[in-house]
PDB file of N, CA and C in Angstrom:
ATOM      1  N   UNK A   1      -5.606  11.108   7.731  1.00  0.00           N
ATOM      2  CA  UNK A   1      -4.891   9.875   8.002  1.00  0.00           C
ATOM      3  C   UNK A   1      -3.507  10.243   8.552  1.00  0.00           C
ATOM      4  N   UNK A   2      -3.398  10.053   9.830  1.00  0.00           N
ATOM      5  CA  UNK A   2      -1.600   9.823  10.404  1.00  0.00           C
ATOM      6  C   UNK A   2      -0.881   9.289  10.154  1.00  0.00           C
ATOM      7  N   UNK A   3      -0.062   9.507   9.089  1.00  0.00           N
ATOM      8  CA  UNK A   3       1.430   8.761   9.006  1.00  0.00           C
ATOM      9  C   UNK A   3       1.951   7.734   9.679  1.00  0.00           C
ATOM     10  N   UNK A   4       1.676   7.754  11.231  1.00  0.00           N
ATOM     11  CA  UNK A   4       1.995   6.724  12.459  1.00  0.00           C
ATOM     12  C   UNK A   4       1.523   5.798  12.512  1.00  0.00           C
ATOM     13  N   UNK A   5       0.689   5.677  11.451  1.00  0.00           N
ATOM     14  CA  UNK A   5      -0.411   4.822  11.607  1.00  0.00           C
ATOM     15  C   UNK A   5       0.123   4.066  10.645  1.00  0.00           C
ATOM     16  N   UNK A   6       0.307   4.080   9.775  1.00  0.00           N
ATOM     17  CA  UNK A   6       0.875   3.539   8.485  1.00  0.00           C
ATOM     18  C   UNK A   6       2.469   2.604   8.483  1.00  0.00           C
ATOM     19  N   UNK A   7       2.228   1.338   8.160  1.00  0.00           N
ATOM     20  CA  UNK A   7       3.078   0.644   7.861  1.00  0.00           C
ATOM     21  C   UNK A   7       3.492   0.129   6.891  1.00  0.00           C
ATOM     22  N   UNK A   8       4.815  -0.076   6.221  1.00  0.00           N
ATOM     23  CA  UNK A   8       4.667  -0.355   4.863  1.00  0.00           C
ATOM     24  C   UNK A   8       5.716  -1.879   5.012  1.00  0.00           C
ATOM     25  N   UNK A   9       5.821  -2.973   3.749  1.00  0.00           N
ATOM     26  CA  UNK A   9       6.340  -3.994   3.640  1.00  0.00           C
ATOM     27  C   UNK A   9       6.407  -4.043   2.103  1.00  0.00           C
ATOM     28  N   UNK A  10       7.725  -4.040   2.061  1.00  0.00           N
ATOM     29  CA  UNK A  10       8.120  -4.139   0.506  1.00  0.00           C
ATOM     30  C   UNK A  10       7.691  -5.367   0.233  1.00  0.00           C
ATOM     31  N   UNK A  11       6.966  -6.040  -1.145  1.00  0.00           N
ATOM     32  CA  UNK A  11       6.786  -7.209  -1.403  1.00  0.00           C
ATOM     33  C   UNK A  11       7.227  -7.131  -2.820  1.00  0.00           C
ATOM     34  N   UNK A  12       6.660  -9.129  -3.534  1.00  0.00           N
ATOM     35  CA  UNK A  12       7.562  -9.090  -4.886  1.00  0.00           C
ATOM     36  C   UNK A  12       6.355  -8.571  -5.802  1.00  0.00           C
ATOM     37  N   UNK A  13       7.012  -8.075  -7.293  1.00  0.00           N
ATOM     38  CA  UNK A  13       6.310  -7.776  -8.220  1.00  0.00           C
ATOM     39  C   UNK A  13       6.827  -8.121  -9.260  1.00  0.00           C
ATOM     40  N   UNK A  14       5.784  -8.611 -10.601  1.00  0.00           N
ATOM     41  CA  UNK A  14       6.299  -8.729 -11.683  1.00  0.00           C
ATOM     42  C   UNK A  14       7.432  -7.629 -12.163  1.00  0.00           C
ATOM     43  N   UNK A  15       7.908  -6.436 -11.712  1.00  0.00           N
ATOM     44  CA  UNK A  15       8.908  -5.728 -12.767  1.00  0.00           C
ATOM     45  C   UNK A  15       9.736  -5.748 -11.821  1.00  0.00           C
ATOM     46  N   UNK A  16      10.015  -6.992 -10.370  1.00  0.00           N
ATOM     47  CA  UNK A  16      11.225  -6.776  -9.957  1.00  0.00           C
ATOM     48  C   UNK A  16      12.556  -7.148 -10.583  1.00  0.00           C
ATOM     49  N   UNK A  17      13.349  -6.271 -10.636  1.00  0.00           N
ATOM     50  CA  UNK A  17      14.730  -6.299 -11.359  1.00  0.00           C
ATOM     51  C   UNK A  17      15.507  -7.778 -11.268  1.00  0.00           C
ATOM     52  N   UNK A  18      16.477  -7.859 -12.236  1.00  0.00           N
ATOM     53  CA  UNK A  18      17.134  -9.589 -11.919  1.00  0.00           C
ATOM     54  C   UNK A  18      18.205  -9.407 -10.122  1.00  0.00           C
ATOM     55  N   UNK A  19      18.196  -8.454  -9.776  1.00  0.00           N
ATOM     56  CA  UNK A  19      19.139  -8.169  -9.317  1.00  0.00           C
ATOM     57  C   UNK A  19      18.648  -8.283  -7.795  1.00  0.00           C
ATOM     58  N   UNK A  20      17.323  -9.044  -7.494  1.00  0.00           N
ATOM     59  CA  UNK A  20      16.694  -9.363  -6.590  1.00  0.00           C
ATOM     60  C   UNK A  20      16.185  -7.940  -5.303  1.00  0.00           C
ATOM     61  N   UNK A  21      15.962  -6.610  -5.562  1.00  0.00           N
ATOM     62  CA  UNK A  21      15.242  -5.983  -5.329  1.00  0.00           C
ATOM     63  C   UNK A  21      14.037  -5.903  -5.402  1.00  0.00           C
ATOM     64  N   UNK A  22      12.807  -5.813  -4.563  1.00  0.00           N
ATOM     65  CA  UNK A  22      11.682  -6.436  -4.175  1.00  0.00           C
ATOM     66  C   UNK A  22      11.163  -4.523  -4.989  1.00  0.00           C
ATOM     67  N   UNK A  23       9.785  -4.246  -6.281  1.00  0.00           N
ATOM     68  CA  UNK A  23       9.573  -3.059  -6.071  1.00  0.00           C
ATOM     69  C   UNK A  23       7.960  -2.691  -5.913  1.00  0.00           C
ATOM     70  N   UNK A  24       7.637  -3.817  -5.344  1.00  0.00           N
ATOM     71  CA  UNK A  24       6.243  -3.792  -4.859  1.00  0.00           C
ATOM     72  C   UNK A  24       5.720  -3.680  -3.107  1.00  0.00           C
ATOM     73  N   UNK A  25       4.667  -2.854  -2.817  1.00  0.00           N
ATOM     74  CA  UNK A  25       4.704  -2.500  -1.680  1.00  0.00           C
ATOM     75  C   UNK A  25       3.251  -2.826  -1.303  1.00  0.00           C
ATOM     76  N   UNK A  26       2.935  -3.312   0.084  1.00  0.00           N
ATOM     77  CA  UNK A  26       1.644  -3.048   0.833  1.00  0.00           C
ATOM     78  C   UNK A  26       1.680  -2.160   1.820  1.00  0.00           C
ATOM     79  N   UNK A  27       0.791  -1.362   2.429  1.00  0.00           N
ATOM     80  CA  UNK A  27       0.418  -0.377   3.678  1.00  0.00           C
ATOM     81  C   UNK A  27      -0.472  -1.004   4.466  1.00  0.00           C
ATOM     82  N   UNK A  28      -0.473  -0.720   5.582  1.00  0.00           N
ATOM     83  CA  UNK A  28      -1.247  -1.084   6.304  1.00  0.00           C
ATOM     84  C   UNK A  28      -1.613  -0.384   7.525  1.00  0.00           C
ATOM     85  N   UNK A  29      -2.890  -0.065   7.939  1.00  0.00           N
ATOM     86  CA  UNK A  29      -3.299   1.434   8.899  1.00  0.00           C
ATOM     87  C   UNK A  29      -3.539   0.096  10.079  1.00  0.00           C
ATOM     88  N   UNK A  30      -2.872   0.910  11.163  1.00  0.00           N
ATOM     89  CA  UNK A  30      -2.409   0.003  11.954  1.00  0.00           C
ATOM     90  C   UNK A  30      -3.521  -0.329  12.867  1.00  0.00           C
ATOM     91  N   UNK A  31      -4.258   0.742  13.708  1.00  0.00           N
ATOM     92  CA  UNK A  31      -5.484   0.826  14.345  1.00  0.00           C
ATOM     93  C   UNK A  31      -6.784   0.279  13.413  1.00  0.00           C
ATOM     94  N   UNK A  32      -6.699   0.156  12.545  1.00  0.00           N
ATOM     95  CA  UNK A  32      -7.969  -0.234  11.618  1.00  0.00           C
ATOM     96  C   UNK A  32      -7.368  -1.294  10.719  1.00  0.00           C
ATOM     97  N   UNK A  33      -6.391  -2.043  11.106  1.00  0.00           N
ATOM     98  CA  UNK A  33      -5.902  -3.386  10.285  1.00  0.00           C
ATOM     99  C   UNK A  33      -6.258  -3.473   9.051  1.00  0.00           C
ATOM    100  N   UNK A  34      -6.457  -2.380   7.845  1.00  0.00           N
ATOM    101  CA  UNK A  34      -6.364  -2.569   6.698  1.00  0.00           C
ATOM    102  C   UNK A  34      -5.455  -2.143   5.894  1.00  0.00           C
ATOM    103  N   UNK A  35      -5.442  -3.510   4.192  1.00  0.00           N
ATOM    104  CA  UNK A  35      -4.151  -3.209   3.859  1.00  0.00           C
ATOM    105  C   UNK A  35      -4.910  -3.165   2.698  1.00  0.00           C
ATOM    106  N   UNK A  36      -3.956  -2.424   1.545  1.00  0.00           N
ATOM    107  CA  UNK A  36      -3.669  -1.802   0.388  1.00  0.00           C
ATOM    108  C   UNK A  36      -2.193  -2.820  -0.568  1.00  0.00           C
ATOM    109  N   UNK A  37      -2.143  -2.681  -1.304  1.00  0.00           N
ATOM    110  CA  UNK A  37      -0.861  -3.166  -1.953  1.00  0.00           C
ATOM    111  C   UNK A  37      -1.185  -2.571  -3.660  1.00  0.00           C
ATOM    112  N   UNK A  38       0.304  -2.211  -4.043  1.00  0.00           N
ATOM    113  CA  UNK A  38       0.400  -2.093  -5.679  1.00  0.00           C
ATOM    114  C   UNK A  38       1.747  -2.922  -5.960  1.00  0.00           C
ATOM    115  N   UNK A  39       1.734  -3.826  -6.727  1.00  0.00           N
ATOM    116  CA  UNK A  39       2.757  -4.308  -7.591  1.00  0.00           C
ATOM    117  C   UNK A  39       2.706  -3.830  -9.292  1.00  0.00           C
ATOM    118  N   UNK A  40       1.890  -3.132  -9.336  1.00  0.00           N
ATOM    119  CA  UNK A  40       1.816  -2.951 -11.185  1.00  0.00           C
ATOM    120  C   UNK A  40       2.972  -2.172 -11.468  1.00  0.00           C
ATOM    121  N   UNK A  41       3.333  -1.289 -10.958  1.00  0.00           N
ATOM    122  CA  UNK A  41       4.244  -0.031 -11.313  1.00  0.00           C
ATOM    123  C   UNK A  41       5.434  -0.315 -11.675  1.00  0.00           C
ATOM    124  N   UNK A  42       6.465  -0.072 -12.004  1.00  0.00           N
ATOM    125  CA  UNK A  42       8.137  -0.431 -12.237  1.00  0.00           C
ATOM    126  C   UNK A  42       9.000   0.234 -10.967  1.00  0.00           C
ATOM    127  N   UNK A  43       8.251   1.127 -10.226  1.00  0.00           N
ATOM    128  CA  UNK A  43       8.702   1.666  -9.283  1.00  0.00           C
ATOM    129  C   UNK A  43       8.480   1.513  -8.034  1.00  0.00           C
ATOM    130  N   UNK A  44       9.280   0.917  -6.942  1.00  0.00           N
ATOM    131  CA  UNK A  44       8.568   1.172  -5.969  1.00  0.00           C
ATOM    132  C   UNK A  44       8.162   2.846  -5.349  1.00  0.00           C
ATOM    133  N   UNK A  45       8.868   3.617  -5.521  1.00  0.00           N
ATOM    134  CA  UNK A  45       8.156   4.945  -4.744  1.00  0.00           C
ATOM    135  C   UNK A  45       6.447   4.844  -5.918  1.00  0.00           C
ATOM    136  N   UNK A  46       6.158   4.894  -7.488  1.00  0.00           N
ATOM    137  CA  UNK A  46       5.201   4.363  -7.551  1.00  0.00           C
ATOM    138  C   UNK A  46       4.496   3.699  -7.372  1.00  0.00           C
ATOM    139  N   UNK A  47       4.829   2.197  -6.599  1.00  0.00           N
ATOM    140  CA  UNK A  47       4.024   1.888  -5.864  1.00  0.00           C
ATOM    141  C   UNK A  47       3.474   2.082  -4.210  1.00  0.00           C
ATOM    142  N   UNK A  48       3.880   2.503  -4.010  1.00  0.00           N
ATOM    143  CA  UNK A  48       3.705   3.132  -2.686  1.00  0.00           C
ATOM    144  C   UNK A  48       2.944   3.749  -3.008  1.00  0.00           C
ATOM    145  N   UNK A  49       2.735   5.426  -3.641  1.00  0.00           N
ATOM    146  CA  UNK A  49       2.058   6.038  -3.961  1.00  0.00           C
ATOM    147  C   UNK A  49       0.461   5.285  -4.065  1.00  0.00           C
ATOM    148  N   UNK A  50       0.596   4.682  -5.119  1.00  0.00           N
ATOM    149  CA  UNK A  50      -0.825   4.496  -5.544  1.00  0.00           C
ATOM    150  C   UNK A  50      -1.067   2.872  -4.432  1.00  0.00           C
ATOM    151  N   UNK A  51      -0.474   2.374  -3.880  1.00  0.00           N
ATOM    152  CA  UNK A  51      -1.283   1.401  -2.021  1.00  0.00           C
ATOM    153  C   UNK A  51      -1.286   2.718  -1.367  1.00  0.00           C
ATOM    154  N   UNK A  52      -0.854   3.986  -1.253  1.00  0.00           N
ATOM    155  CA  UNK A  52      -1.650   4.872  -0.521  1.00  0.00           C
ATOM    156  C   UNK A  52      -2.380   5.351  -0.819  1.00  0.00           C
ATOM    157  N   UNK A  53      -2.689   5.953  -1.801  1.00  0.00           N
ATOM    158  CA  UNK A  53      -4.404   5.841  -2.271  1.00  0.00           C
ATOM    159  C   UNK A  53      -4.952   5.189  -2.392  1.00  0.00           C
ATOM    160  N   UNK A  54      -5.243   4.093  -1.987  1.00  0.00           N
ATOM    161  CA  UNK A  54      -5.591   2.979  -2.454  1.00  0.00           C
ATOM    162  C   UNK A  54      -6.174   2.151  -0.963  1.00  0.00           C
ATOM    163  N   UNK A  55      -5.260   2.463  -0.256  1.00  0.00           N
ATOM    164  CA  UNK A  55      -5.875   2.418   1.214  1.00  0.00           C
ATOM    165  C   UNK A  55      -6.772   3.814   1.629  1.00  0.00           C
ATOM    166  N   UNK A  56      -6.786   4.971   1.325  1.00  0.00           N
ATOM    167  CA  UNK A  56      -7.255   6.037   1.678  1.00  0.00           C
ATOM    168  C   UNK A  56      -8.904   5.401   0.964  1.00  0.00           C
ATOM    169  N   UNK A  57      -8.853   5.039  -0.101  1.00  0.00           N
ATOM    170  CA  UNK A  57     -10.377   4.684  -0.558  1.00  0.00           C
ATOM    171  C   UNK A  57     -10.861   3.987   0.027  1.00  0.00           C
ATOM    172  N   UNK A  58     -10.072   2.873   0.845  1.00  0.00           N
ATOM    173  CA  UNK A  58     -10.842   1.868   1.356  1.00  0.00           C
ATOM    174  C   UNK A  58     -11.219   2.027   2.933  1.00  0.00           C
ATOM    175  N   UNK A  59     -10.687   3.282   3.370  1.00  0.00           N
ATOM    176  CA  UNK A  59     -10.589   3.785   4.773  1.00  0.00           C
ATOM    177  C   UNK A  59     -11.934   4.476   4.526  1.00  0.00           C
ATOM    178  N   UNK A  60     -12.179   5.348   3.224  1.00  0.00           N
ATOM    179  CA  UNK A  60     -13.143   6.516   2.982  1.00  0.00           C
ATOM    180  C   UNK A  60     -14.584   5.070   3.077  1.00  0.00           C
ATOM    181  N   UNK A  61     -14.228   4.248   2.140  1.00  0.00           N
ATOM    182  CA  UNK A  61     -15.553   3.243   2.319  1.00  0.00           C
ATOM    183  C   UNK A  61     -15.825   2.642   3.308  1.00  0.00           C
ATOM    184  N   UNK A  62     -14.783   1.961   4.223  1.00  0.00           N
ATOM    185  CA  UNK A  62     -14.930   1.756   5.609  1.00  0.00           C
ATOM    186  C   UNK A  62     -15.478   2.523   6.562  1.00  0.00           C
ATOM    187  N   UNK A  63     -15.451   3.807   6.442  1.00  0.00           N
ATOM    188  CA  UNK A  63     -16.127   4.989   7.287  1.00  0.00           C
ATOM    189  C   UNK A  63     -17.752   5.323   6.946  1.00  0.00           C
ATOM    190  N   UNK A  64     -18.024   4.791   5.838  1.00  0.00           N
ATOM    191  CA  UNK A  64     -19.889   5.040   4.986  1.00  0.00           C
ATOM    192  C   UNK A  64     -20.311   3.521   5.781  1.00  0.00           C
ATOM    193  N   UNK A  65     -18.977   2.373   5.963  1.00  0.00           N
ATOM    194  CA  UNK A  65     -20.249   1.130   6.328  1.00  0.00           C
ATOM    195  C   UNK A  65     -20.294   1.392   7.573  1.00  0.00           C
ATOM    196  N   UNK A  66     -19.608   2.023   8.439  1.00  0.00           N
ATOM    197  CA  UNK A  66     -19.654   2.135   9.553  1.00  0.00           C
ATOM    198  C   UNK A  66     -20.508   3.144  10.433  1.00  0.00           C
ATOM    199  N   UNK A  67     -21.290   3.857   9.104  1.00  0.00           N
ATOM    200  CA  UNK A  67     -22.072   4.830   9.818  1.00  0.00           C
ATOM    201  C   UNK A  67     -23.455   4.428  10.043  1.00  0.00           C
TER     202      UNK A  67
END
């Protein structure tokens, strides 16, 4: 998966702070218009992390329906 490909958009999550920092994130693979998102985490670099795995699974299953 290329990096270039990948877009990210901070969104809201239940553990965003009072202080109106957004720490939930979606990805999205740009050539294959699919998206991923995690809001569970307290972190956004944790969430990022796991919408990028999270899109990587759904890229890996997208590639079995497509064969």
């Amino acid at each position: 998966m290329d990096e270039q490909d990948l877009t990210f958009e901070i969104i809201p999550s239940p553990h965003d702070p009072k202080i109106g920092a957004c720490v939930g994130v979606r990805v999205r693979h740009a050539s294959k218009n699919i998206t991923a998102e995690s809001t569970h985490e307290k972190t956004q670099h944790a969430n990022k992390v796991v919408a990028v795995e999270r899109l990587k699974l759904r890229l890996r299953k997208e590639s079995f329906r497509c064969q």
